[in-house]
Structures are given as C-alpha cells and as structure tokens.
Protein backbone atom coordinates (compact mmCIF):
# COMPACT_ATOMS: atom_id res chain seq x y z
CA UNK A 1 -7.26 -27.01 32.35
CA UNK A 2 -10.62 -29.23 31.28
CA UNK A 3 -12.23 -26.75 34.00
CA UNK A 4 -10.68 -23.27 32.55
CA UNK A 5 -12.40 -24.73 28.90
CA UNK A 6 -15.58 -24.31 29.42
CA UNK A 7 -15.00 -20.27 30.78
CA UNK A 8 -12.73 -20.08 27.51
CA UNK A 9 -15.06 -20.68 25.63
CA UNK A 10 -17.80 -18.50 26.91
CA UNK A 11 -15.50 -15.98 26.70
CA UNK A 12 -15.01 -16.27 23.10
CA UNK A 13 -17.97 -16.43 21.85
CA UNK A 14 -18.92 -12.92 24.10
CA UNK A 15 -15.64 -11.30 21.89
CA UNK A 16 -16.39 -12.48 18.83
CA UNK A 17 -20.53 -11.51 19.01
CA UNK A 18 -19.19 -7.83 20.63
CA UNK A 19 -16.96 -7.23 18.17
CA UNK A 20 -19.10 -8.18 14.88
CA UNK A 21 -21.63 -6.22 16.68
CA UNK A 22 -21.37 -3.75 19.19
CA UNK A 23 -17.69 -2.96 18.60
CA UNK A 24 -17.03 -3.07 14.93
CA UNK A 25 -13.62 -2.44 13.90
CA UNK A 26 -14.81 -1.29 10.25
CA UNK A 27 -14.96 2.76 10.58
CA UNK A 28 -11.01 2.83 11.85
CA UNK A 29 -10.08 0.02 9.31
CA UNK A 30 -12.17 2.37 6.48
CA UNK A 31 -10.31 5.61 7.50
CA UNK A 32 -7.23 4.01 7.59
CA UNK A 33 -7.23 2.47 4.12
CA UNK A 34 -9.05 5.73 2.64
CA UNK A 35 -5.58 7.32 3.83
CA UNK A 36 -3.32 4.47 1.93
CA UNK A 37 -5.37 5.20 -1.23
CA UNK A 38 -5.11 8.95 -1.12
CA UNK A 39 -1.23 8.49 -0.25
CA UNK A 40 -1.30 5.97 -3.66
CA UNK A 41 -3.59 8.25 -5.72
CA UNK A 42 -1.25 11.37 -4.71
CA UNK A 43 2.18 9.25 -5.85
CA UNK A 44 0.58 8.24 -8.72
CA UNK A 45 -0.57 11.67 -9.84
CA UNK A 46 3.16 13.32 -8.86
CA UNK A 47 4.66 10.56 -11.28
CA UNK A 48 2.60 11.23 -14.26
CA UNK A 49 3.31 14.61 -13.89
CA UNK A 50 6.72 14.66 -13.72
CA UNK A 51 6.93 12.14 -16.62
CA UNK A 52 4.95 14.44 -18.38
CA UNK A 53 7.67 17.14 -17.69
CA UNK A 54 10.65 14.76 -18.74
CA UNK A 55 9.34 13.78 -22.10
CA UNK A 56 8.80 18.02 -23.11
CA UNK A 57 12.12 17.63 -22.13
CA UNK A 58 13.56 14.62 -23.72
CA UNK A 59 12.20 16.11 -26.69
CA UNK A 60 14.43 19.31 -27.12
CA UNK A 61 15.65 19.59 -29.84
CA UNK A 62 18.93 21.93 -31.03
CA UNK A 63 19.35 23.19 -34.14
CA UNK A 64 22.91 24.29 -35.08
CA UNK A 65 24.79 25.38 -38.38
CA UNK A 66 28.49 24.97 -38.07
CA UNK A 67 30.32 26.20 -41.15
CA UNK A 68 26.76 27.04 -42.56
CA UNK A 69 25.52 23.11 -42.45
CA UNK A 70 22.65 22.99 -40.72
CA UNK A 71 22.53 19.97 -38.14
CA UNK A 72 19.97 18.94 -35.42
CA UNK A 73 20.57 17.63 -31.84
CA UNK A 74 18.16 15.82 -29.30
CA UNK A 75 20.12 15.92 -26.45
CA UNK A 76 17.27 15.31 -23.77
CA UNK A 77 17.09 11.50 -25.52
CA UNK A 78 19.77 11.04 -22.47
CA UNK A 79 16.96 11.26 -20.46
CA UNK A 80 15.10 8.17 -21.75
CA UNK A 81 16.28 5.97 -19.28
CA UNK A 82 14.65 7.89 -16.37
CA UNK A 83 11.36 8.51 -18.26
CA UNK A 84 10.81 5.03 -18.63
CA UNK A 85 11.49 4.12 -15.47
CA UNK A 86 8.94 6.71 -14.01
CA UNK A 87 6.37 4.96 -16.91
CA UNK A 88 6.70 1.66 -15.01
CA UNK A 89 6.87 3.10 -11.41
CA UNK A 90 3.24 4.72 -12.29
CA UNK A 91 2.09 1.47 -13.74
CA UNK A 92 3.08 0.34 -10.71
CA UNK A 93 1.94 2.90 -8.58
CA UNK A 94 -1.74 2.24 -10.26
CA UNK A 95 -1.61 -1.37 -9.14
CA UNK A 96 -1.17 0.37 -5.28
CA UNK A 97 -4.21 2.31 -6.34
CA UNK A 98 -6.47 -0.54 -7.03
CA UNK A 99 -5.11 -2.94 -4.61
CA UNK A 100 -5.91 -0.61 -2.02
CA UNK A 101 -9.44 0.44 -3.71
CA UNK A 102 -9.91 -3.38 -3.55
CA UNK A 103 -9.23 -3.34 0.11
CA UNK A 104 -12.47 -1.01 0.50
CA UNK A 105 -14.28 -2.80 -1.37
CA UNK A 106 -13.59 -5.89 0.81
CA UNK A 107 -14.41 -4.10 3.77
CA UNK A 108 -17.74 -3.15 3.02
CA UNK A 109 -17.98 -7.30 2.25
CA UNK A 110 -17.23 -8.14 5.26
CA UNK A 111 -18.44 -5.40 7.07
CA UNK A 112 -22.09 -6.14 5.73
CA UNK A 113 -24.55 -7.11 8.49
CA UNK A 114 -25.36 -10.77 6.48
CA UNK A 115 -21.78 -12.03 7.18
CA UNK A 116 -22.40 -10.84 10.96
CA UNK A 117 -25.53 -12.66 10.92
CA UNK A 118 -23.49 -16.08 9.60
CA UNK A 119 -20.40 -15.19 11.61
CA UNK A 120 -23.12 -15.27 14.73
CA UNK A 121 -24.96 -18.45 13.99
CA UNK A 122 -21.95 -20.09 12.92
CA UNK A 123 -20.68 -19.42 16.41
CA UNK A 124 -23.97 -21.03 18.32
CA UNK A 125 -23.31 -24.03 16.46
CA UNK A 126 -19.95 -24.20 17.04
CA UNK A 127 -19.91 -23.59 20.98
CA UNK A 128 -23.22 -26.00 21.06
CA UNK A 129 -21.33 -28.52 19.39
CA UNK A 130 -18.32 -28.24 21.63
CA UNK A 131 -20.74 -28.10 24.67
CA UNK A 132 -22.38 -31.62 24.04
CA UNK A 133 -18.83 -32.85 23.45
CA UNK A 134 -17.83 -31.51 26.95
CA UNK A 135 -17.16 -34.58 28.24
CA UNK A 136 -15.41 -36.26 25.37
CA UNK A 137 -13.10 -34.71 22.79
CA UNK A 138 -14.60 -32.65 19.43
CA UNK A 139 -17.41 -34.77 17.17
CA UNK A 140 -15.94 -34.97 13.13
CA UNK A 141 -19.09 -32.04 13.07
CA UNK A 142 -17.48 -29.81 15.59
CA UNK A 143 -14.44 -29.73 13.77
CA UNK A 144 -16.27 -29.23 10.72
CA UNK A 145 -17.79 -26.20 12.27
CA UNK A 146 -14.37 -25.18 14.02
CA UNK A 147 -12.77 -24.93 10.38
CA UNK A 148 -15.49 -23.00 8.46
CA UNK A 149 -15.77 -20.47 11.84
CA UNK A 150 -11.93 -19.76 11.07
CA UNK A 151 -13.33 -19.27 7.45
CA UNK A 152 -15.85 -16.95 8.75
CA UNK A 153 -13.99 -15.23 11.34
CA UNK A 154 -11.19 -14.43 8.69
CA UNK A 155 -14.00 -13.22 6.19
CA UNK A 156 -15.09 -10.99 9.30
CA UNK A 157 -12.55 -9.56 10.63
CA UNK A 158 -8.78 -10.22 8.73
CA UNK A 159 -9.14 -6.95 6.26
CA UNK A 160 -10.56 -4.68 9.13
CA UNK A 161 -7.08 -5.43 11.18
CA UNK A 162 -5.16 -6.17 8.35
CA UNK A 163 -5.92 -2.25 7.15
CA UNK A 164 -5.39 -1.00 10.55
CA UNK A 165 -2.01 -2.93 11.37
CA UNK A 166 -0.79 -1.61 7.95
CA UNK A 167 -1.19 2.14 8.75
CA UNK A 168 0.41 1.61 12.49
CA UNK A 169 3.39 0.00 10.63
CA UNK A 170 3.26 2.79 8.17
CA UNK A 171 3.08 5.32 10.55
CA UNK A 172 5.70 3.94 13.14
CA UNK A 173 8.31 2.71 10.38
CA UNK A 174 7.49 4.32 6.54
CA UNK A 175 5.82 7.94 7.08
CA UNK A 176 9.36 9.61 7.03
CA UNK A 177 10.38 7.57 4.22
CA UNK A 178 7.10 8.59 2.20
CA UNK A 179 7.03 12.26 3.04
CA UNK A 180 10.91 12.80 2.27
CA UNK A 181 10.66 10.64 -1.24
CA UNK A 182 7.29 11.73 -1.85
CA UNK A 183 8.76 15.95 -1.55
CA UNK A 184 11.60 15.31 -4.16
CA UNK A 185 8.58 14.47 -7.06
CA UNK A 186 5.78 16.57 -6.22
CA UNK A 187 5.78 19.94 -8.03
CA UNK A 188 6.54 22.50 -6.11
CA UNK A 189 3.96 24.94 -4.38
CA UNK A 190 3.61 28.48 -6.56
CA UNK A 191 5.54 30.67 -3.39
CA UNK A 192 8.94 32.36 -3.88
CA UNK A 193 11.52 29.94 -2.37
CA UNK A 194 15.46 31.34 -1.48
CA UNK A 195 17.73 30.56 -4.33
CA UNK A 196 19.46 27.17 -3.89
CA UNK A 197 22.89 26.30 -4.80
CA UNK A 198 22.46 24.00 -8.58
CA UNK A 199 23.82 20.74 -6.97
CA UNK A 200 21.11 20.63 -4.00
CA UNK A 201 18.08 21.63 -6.12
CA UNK A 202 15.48 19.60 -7.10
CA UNK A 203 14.21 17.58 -10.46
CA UNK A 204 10.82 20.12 -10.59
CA UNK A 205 13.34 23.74 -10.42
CA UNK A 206 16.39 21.86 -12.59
CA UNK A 207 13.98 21.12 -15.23
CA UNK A 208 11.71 24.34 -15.44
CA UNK A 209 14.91 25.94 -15.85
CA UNK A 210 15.94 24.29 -18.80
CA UNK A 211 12.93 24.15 -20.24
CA UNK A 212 11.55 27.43 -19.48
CA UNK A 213 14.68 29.23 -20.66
CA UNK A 214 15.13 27.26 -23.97
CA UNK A 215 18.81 26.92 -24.93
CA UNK A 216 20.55 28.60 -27.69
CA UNK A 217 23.57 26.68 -28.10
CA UNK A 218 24.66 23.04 -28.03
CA UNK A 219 26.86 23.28 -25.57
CA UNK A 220 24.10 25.55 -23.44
CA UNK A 221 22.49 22.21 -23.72
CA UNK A 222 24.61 19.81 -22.70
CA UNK A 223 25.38 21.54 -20.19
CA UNK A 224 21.58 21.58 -19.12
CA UNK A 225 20.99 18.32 -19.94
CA UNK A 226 23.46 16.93 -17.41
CA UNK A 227 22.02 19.50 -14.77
CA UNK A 228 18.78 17.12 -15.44
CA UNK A 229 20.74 14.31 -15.45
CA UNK A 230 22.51 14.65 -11.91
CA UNK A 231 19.01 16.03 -10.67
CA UNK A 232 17.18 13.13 -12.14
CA UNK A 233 19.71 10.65 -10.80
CA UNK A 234 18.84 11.66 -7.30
CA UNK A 235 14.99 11.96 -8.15
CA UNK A 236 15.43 7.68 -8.84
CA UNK A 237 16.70 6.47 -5.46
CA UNK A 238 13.25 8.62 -4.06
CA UNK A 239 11.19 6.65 -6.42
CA UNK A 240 12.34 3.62 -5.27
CA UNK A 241 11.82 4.53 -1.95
CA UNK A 242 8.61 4.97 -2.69
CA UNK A 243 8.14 1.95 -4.40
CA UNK A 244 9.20 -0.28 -1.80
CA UNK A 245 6.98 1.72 0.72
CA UNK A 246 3.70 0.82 -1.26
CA UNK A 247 4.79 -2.40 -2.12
CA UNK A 248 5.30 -3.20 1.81
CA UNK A 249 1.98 -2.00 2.32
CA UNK A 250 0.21 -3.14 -0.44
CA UNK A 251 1.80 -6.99 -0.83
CA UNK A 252 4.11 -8.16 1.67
CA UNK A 253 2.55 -6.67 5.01
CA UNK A 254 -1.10 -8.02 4.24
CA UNK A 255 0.48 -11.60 2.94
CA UNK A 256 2.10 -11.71 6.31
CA UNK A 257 -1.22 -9.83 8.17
CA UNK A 258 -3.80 -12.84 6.88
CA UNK A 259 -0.89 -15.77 7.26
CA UNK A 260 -0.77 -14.20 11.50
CA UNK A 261 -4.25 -13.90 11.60
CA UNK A 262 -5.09 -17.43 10.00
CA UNK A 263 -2.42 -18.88 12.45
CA UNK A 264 -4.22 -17.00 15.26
CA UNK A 265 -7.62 -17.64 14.76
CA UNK A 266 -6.70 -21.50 14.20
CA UNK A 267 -4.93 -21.29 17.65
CA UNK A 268 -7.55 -19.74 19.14
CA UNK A 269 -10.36 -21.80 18.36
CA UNK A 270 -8.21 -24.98 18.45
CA UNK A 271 -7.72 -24.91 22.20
CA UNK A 272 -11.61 -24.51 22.63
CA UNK A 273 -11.44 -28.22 20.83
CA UNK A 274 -8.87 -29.65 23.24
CA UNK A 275 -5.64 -27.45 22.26
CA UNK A 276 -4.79 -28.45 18.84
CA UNK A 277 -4.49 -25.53 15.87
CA UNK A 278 -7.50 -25.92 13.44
CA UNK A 279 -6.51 -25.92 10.09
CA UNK A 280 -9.10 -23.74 7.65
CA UNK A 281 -9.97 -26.15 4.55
C-alpha cells in the first residue's frame, strides 16, 4: 500500500490539473443550470398568470333584484383560498428563480481562471509537502495544505457537478412530473382543441368560460363557480407537484450534492496523507 501512494498521488494531481484545465466541466454545468432557470422562470410566469385570471374571477360580482330589492353577490370570493395559495407558490417559485440565477453566478466564480491558478499551486504545495513526508506520516503543514485544497477543490469544482448531477436526477426521476404539472397551469396554445367532457377539462378552459360568458343569474353562478372550484381543486395537487420538484432541485439535492462531494474530496485526499478523511476547517 506505502508503494501504490506515491502512484496515487501522481495520479491525482494529473486529474485535478486536467480537469481545472484542459477538461473543464463548466460549459455542461452552465447549460444545465441555464435549463433549471428557464424551467423556474417558465413556472413562475404560468403562476402569475393564472393568478391573474383567478382574481378577474374572484371578483365577479352578481347583481340580483328579488321581489324588486336589489342585492349583490361575489360568489368567486370562494375562490380565495386557491388564489392565495398560487400568491405564495410564485413567491416561492421566485426564490427557485434566484437560487438558480445564483447558481450561475457561482459558476462563473469558480469557473474563473484565478481560482484555477490557486487550485494549481495549491496542489504543488500540497503533493511537495506530502513528497518530503514520504517516508514519515503528513507534517502539521501538509495537513494544513490538505484541508484548504478540499476548500479549493470544493470552490472549483462542487457547483459545476452539483448543476450537472441535478439535471441527470431531474431528467431520470422529475421531467414527467414537471411536464404533466407544469401542462395543467400553462395557458393553453391559441389552436382549436376537440370539445372535452366539463369534469376532465382544465383550470385555463373552466375559467375562460365563466368569465368570458359572464353570468346572468345567481344560480348561473354558482353553478360556475363550483365548475372553477372542482377545476381549481385539481389545478392544486399540480402545483404542489411542482413545488416539490423545484424545491428538490433547488434545496435538498445540492445540500446533499456539496455534503457527497465534501465527504469525497476529504476521502480522497485523506488517503494521499496515510488514509484518514481530511476534515475542511
């Protein structure tokens, strides 16, 4: 094993200069969080129009006389509940927005060719270090260096494969979820579409109905009012959906991405100092 160290090592240090260098991961990590932001931005822009939608209709308003007194009826306030849920879900939706414009921004950090230049030097020191200790174990200074090279190799490289990990996992496990959630919001292309039976239509045709057509009696209304309702009901188990596939991608998958890669680079570097993890300070 003492023998295999010294070819580890070399080995390591030829990875790590090729891929800051010659092999950079950042063009496939960049395209790949460019598509999570449209994704976001496209969400985002679906909810706030469809809450724009819901409040023209949670304002109707019916005006009735029965036995000549005049009386007035807002029967789309029973849609409140699902208008304020779609305010918070594109609050929300925002925050994917920015989290993931924050992820480029990082990238172009760490992609920049003065952290490749520190990443590189770091390195020498490092592997010089551990070469004069080659026949002892690791000097308190090539531990030093081991810890602030996991620093450096995290600053380096964790959001380029934390970015690209994220869209395999979205695109093995959560593209079907997206697209079918994502479909029930969006507005509907302008094309002629066969007529759909009331109960299997969705929350864009329910409420251009009821809005478009205007209502001239109360119970006209109610009646359209819980057409929205049922249709709206449905429309919240998509949003959900949604929600949880953002904030997969957006909080838990990259807490989980930079714990691995932490863990990994520590192991890695640790068994070039004798096979112990290095712990980043």
């Amino acid at each position: 094993m003492q023998r295999l160290r010294p070819v580890f090592l070399f080995v390591l240090v030829i990875a790590v200069l090729l891929s800051a260098w010659v092999f950079p991961p950042d063009a496939t990590a960049r395209r790949d969080t460019q598509a999570g932001l449209e994704r976001a931005v496209a969400t985002f822009a679906a909810a706030r129009a469809l809450h724009a939608v819901l409040s023209v209709a949670q304002g109707t308003q019916i005006a009735v006389e029965p036995g000549g007194v005049g009386a007035v009826f807002a029967p789309g306030q029973a849609l409140k509940p699902v208008t304020e849920l779609l305010e918070q879900f594109s609050s929300l939706m925002l925050a994917a927005c920015v989290a993931f414009g924050v992820q480029l921004l990082l990238l172009n950090i760490g992609g920049h060719v003065a952290v490749s230049a520190v990443l590189s030097l770091l390195l020498a020191a490092w592997a010089l270090a551990r070469w004069r200790d080659a026949h002892g174990g690791p000097s308190p200074l090539t531990r030093r260096l081991a810890s602030a090279l996991v620093l450096m190799l995290l600053v380096r490289f964790a959001v380029p494969l934390l970015a690209m990990g994220n869209e395999v996992i979205y695109r093995v496990f959560l593209q079907q979820q997206y697209t079918e959630a994502k479909a029930e919001i969006a507005p509907p292309a302008d094309v002629r579409q066969p007529e759909v039976p009331a109960a299997e239509r969705g929350l864009w045709d329910t409420l251009k109905d009821w809005v478009g057509k205007g209502r001239e009696t109360l119970d006209q209304a109610r009646i359209g009012v819980q057409q929205v309702q049922a249709t709206a009901a449905r429309a919240v188990d998509h949003l959900l959906r949604l929600l949880a596939v953002f904030v997969l991608q957006t909080v838990v998958f990259p807490l989980l991405f930079l714990w691995g890669l932490w863990r990994a680079f520590g192991l890695v570097v640790g068994s070039a100092l004798g096979g112990r993890a290095v712990q980043a300070r």
